[in-house]
PDB file of N, CA and C in Angstrom:
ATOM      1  N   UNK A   1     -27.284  60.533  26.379  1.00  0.00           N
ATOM      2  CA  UNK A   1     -26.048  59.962  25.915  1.00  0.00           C
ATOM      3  C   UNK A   1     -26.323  59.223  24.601  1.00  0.00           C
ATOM      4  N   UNK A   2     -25.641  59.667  23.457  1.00  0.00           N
ATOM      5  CA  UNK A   2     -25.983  58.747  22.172  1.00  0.00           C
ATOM      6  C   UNK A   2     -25.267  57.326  22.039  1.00  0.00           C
ATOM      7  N   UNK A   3     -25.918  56.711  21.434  1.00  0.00           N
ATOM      8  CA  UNK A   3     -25.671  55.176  21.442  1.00  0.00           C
ATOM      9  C   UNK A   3     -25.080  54.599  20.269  1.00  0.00           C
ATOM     10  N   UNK A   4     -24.230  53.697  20.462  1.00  0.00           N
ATOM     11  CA  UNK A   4     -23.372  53.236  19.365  1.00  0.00           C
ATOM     12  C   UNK A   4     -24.640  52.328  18.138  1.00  0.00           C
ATOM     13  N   UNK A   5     -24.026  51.795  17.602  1.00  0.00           N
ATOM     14  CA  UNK A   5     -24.911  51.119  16.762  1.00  0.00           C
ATOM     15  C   UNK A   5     -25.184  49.363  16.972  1.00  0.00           C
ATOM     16  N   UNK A   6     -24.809  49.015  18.179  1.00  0.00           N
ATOM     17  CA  UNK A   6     -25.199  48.234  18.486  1.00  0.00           C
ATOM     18  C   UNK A   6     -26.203  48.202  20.382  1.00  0.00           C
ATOM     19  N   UNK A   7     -26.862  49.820  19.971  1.00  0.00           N
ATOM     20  CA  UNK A   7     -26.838  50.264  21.592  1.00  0.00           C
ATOM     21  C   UNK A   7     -26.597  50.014  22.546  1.00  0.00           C
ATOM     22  N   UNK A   8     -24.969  50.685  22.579  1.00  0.00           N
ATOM     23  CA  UNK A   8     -24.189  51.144  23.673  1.00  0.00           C
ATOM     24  C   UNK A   8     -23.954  52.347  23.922  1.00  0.00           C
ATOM     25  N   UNK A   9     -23.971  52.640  25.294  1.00  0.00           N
ATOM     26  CA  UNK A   9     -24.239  53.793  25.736  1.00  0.00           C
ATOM     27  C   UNK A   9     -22.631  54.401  25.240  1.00  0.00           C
ATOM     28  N   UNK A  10     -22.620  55.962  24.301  1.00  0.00           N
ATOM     29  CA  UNK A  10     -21.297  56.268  24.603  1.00  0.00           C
ATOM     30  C   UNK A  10     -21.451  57.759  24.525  1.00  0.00           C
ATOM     31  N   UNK A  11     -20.215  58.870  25.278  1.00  0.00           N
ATOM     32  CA  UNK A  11     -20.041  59.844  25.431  1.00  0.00           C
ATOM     33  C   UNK A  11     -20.437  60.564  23.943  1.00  0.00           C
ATOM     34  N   UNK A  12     -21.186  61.791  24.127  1.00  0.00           N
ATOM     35  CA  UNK A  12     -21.285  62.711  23.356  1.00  0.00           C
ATOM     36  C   UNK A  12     -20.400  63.725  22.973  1.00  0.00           C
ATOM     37  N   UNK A  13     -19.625  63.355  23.724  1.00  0.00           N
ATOM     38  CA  UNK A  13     -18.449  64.468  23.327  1.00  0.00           C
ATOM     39  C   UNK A  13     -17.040  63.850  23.453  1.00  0.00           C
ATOM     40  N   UNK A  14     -15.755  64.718  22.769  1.00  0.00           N
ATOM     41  CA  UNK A  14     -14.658  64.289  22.774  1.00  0.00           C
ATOM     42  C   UNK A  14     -14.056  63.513  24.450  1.00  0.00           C
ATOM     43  N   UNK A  15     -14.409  64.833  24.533  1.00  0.00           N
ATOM     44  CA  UNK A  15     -13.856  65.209  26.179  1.00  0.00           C
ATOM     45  C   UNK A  15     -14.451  63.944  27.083  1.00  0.00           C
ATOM     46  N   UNK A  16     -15.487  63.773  26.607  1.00  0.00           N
ATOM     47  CA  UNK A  16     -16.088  62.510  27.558  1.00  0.00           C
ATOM     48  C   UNK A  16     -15.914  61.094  27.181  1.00  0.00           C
ATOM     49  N   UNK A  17     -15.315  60.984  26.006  1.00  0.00           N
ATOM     50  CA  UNK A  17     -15.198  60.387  25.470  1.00  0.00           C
ATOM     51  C   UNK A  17     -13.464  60.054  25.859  1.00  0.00           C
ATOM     52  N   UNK A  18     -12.752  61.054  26.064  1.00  0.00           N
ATOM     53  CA  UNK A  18     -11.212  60.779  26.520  1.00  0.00           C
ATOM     54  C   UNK A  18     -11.677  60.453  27.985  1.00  0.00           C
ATOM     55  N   UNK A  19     -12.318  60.920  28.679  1.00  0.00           N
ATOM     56  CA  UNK A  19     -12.705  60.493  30.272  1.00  0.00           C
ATOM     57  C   UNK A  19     -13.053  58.842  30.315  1.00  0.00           C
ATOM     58  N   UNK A  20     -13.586  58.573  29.341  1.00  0.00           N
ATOM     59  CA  UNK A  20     -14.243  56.949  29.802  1.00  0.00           C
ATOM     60  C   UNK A  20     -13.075  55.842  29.220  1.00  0.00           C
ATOM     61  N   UNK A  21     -12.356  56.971  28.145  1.00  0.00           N
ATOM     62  CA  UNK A  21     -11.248  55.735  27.772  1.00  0.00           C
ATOM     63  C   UNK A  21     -10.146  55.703  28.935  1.00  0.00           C
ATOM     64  N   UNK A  22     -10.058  56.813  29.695  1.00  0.00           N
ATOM     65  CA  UNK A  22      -9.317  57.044  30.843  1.00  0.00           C
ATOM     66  C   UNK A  22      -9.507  55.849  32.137  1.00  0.00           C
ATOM     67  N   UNK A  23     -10.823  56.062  31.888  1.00  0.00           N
ATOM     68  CA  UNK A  23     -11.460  54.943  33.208  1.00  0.00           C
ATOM     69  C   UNK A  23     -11.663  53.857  32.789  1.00  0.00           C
ATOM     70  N   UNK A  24     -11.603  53.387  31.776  1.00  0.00           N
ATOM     71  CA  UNK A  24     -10.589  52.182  30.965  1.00  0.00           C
ATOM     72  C   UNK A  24      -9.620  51.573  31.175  1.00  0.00           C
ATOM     73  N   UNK A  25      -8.894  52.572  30.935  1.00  0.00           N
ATOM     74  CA  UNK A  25      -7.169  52.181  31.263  1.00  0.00           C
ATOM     75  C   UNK A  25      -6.977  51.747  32.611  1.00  0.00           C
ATOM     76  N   UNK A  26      -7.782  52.696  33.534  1.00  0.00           N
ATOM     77  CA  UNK A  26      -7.007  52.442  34.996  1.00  0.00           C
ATOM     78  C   UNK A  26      -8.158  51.532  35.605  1.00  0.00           C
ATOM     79  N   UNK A  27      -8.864  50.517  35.274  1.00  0.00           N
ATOM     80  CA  UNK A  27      -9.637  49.721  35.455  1.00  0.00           C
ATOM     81  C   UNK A  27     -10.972  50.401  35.918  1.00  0.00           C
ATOM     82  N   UNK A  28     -10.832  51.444  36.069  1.00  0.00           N
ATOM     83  CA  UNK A  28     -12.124  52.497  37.241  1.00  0.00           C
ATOM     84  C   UNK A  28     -13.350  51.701  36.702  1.00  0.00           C
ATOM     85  N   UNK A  29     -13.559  51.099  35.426  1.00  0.00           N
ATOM     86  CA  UNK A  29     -14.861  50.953  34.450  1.00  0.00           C
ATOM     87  C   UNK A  29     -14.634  49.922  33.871  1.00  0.00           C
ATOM     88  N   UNK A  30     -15.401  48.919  33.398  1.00  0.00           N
ATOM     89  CA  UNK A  30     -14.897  47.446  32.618  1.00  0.00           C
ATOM     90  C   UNK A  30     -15.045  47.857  30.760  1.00  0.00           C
ATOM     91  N   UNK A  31     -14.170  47.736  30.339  1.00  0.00           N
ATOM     92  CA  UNK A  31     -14.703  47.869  28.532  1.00  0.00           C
ATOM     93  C   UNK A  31     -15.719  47.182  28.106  1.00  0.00           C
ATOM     94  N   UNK A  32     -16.925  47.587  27.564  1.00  0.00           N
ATOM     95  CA  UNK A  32     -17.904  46.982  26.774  1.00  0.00           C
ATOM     96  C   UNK A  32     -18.083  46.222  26.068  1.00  0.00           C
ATOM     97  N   UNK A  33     -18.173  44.980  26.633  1.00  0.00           N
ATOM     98  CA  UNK A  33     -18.135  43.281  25.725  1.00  0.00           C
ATOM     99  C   UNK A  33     -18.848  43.684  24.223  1.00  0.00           C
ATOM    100  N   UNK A  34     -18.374  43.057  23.246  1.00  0.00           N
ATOM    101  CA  UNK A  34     -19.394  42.911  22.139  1.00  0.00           C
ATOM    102  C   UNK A  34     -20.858  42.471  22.091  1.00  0.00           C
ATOM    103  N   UNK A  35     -21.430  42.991  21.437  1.00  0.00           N
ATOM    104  CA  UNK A  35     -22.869  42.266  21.555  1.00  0.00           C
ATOM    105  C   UNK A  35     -23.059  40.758  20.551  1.00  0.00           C
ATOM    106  N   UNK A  36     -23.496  39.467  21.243  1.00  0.00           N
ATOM    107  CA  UNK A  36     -23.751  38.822  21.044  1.00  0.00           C
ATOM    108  C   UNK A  36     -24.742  38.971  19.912  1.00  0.00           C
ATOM    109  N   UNK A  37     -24.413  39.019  18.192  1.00  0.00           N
ATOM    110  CA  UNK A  37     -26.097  38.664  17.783  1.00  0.00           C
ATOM    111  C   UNK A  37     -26.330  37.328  17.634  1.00  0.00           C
ATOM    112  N   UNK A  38     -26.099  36.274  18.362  1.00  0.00           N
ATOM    113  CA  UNK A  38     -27.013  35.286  18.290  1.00  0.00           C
ATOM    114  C   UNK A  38     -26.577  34.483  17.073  1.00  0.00           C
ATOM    115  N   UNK A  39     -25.704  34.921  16.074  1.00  0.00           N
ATOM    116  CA  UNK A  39     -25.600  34.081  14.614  1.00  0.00           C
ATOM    117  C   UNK A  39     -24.128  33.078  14.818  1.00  0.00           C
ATOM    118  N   UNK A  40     -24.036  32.004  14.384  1.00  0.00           N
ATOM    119  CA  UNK A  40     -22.998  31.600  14.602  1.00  0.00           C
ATOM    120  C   UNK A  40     -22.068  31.890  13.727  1.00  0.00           C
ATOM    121  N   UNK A  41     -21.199  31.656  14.480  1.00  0.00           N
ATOM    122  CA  UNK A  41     -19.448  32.074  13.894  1.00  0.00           C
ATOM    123  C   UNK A  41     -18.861  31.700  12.854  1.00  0.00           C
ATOM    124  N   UNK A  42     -19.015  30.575  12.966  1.00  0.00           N
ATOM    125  CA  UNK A  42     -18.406  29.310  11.671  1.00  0.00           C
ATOM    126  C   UNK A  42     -19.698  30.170  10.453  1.00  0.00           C
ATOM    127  N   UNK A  43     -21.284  29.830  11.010  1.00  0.00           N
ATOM    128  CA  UNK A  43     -21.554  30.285   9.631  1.00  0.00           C
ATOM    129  C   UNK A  43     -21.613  31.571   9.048  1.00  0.00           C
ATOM    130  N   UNK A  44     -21.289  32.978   9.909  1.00  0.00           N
ATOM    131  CA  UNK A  44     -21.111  34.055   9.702  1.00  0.00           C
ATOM    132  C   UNK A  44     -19.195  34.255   8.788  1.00  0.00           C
ATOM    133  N   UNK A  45     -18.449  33.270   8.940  1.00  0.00           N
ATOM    134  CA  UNK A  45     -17.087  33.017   7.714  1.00  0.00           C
ATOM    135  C   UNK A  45     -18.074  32.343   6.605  1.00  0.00           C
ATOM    136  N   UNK A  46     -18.593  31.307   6.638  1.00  0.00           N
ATOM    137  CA  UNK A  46     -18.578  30.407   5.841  1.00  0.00           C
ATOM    138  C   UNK A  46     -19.653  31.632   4.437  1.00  0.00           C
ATOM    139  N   UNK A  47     -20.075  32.394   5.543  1.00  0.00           N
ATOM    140  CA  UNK A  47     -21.305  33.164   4.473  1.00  0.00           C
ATOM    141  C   UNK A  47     -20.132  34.410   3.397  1.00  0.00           C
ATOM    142  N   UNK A  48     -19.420  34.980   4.322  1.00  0.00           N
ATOM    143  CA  UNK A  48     -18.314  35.944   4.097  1.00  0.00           C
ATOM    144  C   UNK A  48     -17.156  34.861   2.499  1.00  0.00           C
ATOM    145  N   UNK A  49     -17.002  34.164   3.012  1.00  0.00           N
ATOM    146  CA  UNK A  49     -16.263  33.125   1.720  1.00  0.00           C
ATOM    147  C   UNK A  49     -17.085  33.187   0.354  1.00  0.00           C
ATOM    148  N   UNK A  50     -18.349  32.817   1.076  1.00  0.00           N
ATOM    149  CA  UNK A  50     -19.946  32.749  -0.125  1.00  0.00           C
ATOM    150  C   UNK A  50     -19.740  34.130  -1.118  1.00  0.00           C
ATOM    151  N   UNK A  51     -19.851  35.086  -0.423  1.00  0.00           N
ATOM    152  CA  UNK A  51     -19.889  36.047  -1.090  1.00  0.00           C
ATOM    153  C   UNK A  51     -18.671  36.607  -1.715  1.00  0.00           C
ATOM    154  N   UNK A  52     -17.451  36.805  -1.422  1.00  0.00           N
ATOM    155  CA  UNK A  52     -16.158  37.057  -1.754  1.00  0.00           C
ATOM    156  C   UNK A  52     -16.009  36.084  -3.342  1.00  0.00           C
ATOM    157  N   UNK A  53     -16.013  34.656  -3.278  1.00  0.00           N
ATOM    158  CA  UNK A  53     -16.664  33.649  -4.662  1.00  0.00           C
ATOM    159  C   UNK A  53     -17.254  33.860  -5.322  1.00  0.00           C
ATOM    160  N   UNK A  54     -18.685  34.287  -4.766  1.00  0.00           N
ATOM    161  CA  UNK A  54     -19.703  34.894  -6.043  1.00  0.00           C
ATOM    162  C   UNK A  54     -19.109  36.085  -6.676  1.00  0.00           C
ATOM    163  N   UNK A  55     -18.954  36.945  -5.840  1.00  0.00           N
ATOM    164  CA  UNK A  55     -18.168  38.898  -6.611  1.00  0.00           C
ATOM    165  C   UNK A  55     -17.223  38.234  -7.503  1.00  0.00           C
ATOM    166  N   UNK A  56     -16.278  36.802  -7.275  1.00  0.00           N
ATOM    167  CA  UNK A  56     -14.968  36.417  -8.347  1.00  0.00           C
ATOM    168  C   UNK A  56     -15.752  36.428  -9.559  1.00  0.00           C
ATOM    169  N   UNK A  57     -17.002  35.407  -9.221  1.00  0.00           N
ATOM    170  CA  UNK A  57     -17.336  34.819 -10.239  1.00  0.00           C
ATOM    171  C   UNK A  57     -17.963  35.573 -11.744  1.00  0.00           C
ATOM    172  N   UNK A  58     -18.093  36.845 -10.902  1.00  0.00           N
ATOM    173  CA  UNK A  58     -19.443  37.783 -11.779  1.00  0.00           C
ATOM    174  C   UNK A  58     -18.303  38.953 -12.514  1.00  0.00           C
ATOM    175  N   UNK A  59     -19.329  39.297 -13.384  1.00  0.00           N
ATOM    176  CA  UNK A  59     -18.281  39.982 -14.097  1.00  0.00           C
ATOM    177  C   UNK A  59     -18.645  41.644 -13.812  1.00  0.00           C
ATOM    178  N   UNK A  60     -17.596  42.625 -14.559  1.00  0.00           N
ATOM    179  CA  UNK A  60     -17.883  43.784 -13.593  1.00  0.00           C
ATOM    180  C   UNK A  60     -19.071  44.254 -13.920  1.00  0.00           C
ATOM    181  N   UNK A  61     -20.161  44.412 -15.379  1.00  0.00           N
ATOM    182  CA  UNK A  61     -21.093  44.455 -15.390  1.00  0.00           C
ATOM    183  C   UNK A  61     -22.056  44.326 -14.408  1.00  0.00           C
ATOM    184  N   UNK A  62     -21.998  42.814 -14.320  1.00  0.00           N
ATOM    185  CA  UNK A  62     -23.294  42.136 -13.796  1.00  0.00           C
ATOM    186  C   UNK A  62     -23.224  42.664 -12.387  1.00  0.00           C
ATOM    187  N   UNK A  63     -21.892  42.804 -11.141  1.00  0.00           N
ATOM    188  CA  UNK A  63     -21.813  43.254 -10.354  1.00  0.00           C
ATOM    189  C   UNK A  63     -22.252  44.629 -10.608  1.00  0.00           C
ATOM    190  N   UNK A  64     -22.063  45.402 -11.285  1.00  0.00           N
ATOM    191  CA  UNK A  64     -22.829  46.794 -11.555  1.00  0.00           C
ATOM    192  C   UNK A  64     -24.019  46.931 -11.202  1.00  0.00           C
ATOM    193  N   UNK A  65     -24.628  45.834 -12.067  1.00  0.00           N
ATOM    194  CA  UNK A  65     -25.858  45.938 -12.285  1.00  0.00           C
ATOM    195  C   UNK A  65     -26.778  45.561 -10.622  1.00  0.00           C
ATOM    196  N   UNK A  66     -26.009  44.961  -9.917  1.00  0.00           N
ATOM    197  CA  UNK A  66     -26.775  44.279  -8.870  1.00  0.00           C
ATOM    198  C   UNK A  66     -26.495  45.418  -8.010  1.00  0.00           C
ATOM    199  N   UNK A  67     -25.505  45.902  -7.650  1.00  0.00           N
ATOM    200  CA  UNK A  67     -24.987  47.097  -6.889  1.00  0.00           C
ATOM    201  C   UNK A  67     -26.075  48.409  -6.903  1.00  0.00           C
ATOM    202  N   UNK A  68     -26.669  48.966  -8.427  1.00  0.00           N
ATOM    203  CA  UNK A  68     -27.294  49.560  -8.553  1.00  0.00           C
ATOM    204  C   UNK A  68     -28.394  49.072  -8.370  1.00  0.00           C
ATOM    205  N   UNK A  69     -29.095  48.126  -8.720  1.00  0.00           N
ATOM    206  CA  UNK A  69     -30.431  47.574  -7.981  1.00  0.00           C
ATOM    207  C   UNK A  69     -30.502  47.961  -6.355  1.00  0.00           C
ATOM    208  N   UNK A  70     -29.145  47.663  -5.550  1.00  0.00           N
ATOM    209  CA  UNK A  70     -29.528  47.871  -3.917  1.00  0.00           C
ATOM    210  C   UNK A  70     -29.421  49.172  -4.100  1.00  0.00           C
ATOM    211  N   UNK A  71     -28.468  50.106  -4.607  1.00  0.00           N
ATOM    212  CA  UNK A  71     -28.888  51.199  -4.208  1.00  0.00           C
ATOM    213  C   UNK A  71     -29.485  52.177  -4.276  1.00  0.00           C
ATOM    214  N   UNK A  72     -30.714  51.972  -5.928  1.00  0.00           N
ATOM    215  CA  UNK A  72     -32.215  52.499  -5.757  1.00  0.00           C
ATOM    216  C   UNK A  72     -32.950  51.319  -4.778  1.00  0.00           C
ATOM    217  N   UNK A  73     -32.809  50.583  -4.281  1.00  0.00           N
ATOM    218  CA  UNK A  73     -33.903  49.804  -3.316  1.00  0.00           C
ATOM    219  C   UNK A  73     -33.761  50.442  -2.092  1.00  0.00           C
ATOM    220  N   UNK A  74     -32.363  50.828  -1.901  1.00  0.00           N
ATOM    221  CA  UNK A  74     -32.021  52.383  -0.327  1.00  0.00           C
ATOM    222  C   UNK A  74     -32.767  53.478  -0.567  1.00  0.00           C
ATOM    223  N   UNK A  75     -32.338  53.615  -1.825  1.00  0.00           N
ATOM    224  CA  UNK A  75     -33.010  55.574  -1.747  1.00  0.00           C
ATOM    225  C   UNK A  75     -35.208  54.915  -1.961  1.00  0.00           C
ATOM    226  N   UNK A  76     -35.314  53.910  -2.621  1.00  0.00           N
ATOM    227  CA  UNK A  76     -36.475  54.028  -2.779  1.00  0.00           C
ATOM    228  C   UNK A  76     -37.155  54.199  -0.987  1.00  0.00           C
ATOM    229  N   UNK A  77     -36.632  53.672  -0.272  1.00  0.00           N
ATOM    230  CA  UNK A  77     -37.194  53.131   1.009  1.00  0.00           C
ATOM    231  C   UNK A  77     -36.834  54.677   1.676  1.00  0.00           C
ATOM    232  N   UNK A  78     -35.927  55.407   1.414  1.00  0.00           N
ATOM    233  CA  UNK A  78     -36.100  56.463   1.576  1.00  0.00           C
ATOM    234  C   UNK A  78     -36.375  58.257   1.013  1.00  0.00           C
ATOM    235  N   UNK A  79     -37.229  57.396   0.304  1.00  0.00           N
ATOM    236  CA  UNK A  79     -37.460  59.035  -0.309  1.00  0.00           C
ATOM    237  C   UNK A  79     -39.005  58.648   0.246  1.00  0.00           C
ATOM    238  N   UNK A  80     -39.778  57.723   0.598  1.00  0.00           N
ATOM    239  CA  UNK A  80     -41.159  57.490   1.291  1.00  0.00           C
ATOM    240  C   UNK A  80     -41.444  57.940   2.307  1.00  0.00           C
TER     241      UNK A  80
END
């Protein structure tokens, strides 16, 4: 069974996938709580604000420029 990205178990297929939302609905199965990571709340906004401010602050350049830095630092880590 492939796993979501916070590994949870979920159907591989449509079909099984309409079956478990089925057993959902009619309570047969409990829906899958979120996973706790452990970070707090308040500072997981307060970080989201942080960053939304900085992107105001920068101009479209400089945001360019940082954008393209992460995304040769992705492909570098994967072309190894």
């Amino acid at each position: 069974m492939p796993k979501g990205p916070n590994g949870q178990k979920r159907p591989g297929d449509v079909i099984g996938a309409a079956i478990m939302v089925a057993k959902i609905a009619t309570g047969e199965i409990e829906e899958p709580a979120e996973v706790d990571d452990g970070k707090d709340p308040a500072a997981k906004a307060l970080g989201k604000k942080g960053g939304e401010a900085r992107a105001k602050l920068l101009d479209h350049q400089k945001r360019r420029e940082i954008a393209q830095k992460a995304a040769n630092a992705r492909w570098a880590t994967k072309q190894k």
